[in-house]
C-alpha atoms as a PDB file:
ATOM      1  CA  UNK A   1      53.053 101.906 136.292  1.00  0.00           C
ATOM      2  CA  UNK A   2      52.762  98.192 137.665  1.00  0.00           C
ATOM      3  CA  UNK A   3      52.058  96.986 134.177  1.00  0.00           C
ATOM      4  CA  UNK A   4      55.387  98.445 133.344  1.00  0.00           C
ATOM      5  CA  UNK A   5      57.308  97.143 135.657  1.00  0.00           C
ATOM      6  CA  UNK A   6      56.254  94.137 135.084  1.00  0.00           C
ATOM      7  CA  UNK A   7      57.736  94.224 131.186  1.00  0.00           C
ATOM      8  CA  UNK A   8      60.905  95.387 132.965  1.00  0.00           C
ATOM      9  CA  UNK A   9      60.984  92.102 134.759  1.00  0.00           C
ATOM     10  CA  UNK A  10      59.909  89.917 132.453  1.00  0.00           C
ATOM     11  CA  UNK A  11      62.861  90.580 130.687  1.00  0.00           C
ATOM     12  CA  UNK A  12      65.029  89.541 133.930  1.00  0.00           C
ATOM     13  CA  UNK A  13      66.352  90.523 137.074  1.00  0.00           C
ATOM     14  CA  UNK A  14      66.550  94.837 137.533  1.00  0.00           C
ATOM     15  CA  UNK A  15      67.710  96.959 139.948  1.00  0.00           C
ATOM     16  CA  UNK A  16      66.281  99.657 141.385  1.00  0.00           C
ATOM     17  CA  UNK A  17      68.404 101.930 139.886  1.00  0.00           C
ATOM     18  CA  UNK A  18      67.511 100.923 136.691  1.00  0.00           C
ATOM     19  CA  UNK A  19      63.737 100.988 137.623  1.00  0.00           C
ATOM     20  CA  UNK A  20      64.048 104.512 138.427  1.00  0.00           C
ATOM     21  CA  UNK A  21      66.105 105.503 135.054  1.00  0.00           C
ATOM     22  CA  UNK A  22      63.775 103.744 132.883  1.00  0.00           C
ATOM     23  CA  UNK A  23      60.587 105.247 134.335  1.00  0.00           C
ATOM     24  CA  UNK A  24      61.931 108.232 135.764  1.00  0.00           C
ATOM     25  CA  UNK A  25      60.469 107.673 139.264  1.00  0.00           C
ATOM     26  CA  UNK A  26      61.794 107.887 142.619  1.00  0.00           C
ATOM     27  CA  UNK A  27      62.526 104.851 145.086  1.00  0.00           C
ATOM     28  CA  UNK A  28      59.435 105.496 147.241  1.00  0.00           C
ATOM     29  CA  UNK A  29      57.196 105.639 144.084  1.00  0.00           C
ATOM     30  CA  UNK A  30      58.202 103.080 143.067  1.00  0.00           C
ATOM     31  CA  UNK A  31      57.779 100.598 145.500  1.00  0.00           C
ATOM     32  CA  UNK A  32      54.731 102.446 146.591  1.00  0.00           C
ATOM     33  CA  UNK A  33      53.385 101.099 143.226  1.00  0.00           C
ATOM     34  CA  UNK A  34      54.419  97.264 143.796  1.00  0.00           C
ATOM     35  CA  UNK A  35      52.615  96.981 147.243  1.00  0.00           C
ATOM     36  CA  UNK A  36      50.036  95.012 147.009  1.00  0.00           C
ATOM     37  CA  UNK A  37      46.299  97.325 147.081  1.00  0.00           C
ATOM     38  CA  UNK A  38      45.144  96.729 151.387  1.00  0.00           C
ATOM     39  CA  UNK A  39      41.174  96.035 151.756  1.00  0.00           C
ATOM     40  CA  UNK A  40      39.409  98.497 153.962  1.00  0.00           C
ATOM     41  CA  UNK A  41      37.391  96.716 156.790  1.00  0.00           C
ATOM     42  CA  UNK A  42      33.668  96.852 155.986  1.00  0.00           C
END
């Protein structure tokens, strides 16, 4: 889904409202998806 968000944006500026029309996602999914991946201590 990140990859596809990222054609969204390339094409300019969206709003979250459009985010969740064009991929038919909720809010929290969505920005669940953009957070960047956290390392687990070793």
């Amino acid at each position: 889904m990140r990859l596809r968000i990222l054609d969204i944006l390339r094409e300019g500026e969206a709003c979250v409202c459009h985010l969740q029309a064009v991929l038919g996602k909720r809010q929290p999914c969505i920005f669940t998806s953009g957070r960047p991946s956290r390392s687990r201590p070793g």
